[in-house]
C-alpha atoms as a PDB file:
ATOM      1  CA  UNK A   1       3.085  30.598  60.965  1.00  0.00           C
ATOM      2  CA  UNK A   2       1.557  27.599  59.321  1.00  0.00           C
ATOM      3  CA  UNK A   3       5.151  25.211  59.290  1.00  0.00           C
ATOM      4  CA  UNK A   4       5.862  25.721  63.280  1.00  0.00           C
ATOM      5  CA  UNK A   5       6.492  22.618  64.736  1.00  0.00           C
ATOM      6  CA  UNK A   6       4.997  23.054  67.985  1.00  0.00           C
ATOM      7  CA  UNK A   7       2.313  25.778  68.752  1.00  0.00           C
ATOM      8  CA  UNK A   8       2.111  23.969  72.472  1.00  0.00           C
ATOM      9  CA  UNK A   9      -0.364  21.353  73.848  1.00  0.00           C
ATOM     10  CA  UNK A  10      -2.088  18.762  70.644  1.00  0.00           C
ATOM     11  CA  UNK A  11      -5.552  17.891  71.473  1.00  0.00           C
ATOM     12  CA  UNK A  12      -4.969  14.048  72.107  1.00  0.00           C
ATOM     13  CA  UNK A  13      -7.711  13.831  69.727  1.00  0.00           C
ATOM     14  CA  UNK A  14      -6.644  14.723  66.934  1.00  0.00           C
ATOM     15  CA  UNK A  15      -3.170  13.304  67.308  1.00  0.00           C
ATOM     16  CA  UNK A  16      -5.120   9.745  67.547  1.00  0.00           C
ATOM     17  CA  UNK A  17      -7.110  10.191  64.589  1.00  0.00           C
ATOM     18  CA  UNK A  18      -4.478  11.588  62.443  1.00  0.00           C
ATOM     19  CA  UNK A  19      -2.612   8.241  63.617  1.00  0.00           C
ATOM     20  CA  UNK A  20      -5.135   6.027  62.743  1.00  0.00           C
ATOM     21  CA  UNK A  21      -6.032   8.096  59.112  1.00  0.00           C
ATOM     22  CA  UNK A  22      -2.639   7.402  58.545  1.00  0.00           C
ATOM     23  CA  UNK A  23      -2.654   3.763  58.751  1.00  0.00           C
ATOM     24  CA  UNK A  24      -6.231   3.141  57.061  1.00  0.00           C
ATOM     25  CA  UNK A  25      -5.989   1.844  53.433  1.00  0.00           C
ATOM     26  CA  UNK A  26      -7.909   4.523  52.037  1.00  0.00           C
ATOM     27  CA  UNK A  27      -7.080   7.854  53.416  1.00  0.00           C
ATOM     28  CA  UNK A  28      -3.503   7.236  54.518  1.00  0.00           C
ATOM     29  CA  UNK A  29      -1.516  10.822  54.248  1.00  0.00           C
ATOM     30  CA  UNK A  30      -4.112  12.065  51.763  1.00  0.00           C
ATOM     31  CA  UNK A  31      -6.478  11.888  54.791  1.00  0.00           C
ATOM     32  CA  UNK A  32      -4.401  12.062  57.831  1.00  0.00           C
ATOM     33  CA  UNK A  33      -2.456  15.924  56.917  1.00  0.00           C
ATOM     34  CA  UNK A  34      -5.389  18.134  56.300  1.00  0.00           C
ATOM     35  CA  UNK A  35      -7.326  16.374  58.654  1.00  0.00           C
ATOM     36  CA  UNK A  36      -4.483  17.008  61.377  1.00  0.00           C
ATOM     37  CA  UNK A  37      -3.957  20.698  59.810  1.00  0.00           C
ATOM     38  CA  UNK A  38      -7.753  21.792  59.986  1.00  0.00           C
ATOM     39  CA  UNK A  39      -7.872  20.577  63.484  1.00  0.00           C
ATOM     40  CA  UNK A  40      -5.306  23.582  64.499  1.00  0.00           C
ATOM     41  CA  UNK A  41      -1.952  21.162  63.785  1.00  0.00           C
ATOM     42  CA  UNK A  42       0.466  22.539  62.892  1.00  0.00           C
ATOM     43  CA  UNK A  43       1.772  21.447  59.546  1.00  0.00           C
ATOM     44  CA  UNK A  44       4.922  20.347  60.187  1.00  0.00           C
ATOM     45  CA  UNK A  45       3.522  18.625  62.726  1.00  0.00           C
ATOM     46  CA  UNK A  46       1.309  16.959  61.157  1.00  0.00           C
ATOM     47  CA  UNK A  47       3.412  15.558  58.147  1.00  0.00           C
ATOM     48  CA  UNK A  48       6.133  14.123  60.419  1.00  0.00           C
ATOM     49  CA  UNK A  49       3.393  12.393  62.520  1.00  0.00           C
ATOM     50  CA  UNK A  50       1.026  11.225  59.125  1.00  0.00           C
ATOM     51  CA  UNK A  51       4.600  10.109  57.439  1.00  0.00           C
ATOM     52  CA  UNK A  52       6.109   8.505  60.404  1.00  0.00           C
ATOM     53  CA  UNK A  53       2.637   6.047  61.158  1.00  0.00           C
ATOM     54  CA  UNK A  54       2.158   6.088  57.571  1.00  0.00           C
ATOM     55  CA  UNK A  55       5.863   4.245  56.648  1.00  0.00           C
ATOM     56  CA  UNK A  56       5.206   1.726  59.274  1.00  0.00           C
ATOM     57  CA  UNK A  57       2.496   0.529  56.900  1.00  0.00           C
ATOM     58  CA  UNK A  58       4.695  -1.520  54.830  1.00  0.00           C
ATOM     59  CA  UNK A  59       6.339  -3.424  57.989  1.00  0.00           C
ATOM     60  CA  UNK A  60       2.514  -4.074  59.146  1.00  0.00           C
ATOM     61  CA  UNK A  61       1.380  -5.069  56.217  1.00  0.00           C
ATOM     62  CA  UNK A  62       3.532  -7.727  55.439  1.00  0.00           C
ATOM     63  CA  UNK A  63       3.149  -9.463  58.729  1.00  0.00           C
ATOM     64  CA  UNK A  64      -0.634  -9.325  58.017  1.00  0.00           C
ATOM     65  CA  UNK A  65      -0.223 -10.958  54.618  1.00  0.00           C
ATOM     66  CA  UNK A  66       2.073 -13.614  55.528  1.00  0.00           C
ATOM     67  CA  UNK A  67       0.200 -14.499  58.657  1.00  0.00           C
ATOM     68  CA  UNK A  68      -3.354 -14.574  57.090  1.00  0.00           C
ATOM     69  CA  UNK A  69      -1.777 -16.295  53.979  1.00  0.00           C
ATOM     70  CA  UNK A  70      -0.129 -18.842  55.660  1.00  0.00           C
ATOM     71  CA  UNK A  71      -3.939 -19.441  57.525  1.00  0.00           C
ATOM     72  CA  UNK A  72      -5.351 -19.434  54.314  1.00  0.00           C
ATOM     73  CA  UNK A  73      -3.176 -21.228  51.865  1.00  0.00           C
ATOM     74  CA  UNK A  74      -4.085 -24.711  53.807  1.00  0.00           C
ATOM     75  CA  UNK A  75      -7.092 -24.619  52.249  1.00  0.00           C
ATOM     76  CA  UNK A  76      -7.349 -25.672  48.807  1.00  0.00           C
ATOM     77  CA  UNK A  77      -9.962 -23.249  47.035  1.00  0.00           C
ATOM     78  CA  UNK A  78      -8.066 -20.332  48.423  1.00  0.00           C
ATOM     79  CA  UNK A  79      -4.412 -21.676  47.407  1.00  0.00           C
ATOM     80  CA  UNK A  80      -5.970 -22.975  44.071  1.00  0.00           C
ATOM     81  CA  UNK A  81      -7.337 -19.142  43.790  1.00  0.00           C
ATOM     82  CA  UNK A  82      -4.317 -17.855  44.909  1.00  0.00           C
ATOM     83  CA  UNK A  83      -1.875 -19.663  42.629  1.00  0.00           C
ATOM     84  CA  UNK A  84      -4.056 -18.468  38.870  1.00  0.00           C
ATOM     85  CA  UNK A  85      -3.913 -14.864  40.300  1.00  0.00           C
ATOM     86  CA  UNK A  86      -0.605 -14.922  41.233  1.00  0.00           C
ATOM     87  CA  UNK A  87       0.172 -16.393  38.627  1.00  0.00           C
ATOM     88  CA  UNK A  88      -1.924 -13.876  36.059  1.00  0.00           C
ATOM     89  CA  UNK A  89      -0.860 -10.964  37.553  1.00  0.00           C
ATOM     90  CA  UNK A  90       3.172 -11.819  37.497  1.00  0.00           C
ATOM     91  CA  UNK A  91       2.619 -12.457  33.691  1.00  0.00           C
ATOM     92  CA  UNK A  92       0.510  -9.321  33.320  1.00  0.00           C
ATOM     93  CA  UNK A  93       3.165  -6.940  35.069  1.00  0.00           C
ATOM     94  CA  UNK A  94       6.552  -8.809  34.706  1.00  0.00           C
ATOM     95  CA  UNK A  95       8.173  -6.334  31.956  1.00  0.00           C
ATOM     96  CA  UNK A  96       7.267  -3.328  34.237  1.00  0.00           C
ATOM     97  CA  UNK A  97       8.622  -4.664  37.063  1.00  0.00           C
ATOM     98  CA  UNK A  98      11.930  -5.891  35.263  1.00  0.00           C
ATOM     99  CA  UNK A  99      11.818  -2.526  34.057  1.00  0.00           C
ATOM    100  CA  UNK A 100      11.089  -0.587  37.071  1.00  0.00           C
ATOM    101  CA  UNK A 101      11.804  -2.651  39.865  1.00  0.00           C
ATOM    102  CA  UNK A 102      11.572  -1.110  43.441  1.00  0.00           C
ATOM    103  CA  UNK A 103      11.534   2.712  41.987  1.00  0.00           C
ATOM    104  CA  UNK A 104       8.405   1.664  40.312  1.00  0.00           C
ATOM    105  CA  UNK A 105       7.110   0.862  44.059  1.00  0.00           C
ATOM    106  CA  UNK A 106       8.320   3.624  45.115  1.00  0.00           C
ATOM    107  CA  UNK A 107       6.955   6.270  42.702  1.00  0.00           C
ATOM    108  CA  UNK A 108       3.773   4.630  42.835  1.00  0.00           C
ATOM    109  CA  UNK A 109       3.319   5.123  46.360  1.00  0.00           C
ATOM    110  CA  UNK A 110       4.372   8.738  45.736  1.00  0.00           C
ATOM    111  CA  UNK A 111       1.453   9.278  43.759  1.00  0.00           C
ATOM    112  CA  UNK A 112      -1.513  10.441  46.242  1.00  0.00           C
ATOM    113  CA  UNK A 113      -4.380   9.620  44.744  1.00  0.00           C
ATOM    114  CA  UNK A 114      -7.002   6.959  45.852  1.00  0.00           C
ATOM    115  CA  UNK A 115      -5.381   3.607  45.649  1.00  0.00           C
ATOM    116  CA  UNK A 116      -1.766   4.555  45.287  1.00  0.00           C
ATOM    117  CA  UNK A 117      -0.174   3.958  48.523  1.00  0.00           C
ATOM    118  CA  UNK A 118       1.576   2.694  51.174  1.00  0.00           C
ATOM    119  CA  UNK A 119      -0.781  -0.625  51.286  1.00  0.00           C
ATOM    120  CA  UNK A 120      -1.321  -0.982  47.830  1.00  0.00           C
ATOM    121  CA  UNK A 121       1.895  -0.460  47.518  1.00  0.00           C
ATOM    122  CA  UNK A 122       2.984  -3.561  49.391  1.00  0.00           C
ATOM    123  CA  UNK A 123       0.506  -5.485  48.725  1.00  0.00           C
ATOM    124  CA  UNK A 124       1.529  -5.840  45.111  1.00  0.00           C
ATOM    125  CA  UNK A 125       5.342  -6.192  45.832  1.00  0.00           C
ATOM    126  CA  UNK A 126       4.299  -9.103  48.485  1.00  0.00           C
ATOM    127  CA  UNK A 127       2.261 -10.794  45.048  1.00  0.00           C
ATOM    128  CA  UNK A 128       4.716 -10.026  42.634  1.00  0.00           C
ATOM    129  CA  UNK A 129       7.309 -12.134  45.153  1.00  0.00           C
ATOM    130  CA  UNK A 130       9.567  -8.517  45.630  1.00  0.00           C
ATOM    131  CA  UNK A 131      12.452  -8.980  48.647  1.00  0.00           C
ATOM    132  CA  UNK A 132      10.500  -7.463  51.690  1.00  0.00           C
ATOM    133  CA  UNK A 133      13.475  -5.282  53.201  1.00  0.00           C
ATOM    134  CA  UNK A 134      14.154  -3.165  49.740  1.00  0.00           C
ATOM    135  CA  UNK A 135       9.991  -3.021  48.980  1.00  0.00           C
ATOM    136  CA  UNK A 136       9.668  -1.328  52.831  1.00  0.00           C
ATOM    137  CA  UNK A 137      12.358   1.135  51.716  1.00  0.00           C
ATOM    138  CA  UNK A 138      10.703   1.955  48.901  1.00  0.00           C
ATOM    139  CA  UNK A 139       7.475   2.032  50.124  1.00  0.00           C
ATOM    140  CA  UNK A 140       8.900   4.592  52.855  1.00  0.00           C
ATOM    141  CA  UNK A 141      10.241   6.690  50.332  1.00  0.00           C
ATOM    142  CA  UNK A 142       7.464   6.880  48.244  1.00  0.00           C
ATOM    143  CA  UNK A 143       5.655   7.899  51.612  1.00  0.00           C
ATOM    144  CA  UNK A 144       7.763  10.673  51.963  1.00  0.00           C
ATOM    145  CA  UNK A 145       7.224  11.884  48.703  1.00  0.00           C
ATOM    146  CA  UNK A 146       3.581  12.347  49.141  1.00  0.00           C
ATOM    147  CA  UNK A 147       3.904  13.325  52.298  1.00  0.00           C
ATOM    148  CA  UNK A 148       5.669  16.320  50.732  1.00  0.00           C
ATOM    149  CA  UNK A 149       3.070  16.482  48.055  1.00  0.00           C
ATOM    150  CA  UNK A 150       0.110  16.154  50.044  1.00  0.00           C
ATOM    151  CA  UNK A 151       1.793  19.059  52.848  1.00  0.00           C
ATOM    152  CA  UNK A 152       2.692  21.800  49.702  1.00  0.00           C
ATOM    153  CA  UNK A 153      -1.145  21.734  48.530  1.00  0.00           C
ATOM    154  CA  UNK A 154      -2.556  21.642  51.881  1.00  0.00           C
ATOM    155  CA  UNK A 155      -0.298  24.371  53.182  1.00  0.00           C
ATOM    156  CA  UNK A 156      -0.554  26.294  49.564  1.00  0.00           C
ATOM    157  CA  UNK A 157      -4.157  26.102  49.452  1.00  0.00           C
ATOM    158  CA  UNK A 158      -5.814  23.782  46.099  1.00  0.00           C
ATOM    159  CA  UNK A 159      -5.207  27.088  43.979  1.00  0.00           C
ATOM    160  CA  UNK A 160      -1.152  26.205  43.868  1.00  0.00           C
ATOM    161  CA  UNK A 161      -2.629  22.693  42.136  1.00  0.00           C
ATOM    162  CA  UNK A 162      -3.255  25.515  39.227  1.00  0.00           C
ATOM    163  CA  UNK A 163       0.774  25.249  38.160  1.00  0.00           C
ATOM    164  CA  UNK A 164      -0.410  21.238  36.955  1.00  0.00           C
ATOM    165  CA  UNK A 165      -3.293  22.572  35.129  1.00  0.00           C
ATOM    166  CA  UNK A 166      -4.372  24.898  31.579  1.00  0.00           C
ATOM    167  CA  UNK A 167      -7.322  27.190  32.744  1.00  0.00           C
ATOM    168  CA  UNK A 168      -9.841  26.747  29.584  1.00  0.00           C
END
């Protein structure tokens, strides 16, 4: 009963919110599916909705960044800024990346815990320099993923989190 698609009329509501969830930084699909689910969606429902708005992240994102950097980089404290992190953080991460590439991206958006996501995601692909059309693929995938993820605990309850875990 729980994975119908459609059970009939959504409250707008909830449809909105789940939306927005979806696309905030913090709760993303973590966020958006219960919420959506515990307001009487159905699940299916609400992982295809929370998954669609949540994989246009990546395109959004990286119009964001490139707009406000391109604002920002004219001035000098922000480019000088800009260029040592940049910089720092290429050095810190460049074997992983080499290593890992784009399925690196993409499992870490998989993950669903707090900070692994969509926007973090792209966010360090658009600093590390990573081609934008493969880093939104990945960053869909990896949306997908944990939209899967985040759907089997939510529709199995927090007890079927007990296969991950030893009982002491």
């Amino acid at each position: 009963m729980a994975f119908r698609l459609y059970s009939g009329p959504m409250d707008q509501a909830t449809v909105l919110f789940t939306i927005g969830l979806s696309f905030l930084p913090i709760s993303e699909l973590r966020g958006a599916i219960p919420f959506a689910v515990t307001r009487g969606m159905p699940l299916a429902s609400a992982t295809m909705l929370a998954v669609a708005c949540n994989a246009l992240v990546g395109p959004v994102a990286f119009i964001f960044l490139e707009t406000f950097h391109k604002l920002f980089y004219r001035w000098p404290v922000y480019a000088s800024f800009f260029d040592r992190f940049v910089e720092k953080a290429r050095t810190k991460v460049h074997r992983k990346v080499e290593k890992y590439g784009y399925l690196g991206i993409m499992l870490f958006v998989a993950v669903p815990l707090p900070v692994t996501g969509a926007w973090t995601g792209t966010l360090g692909a658009w600093i590390l320099g990573l081609e934008r059309r493969k880093t939104m693929l990945a960053v869909a995938a990896g949306v997908v993923i944990a939209g899967l993820i985040v759907s089997m605990v939510v529709g199995l309850g927090v007890e079927a989190l007990s296969i991950f875990t030893k009982s002491l």
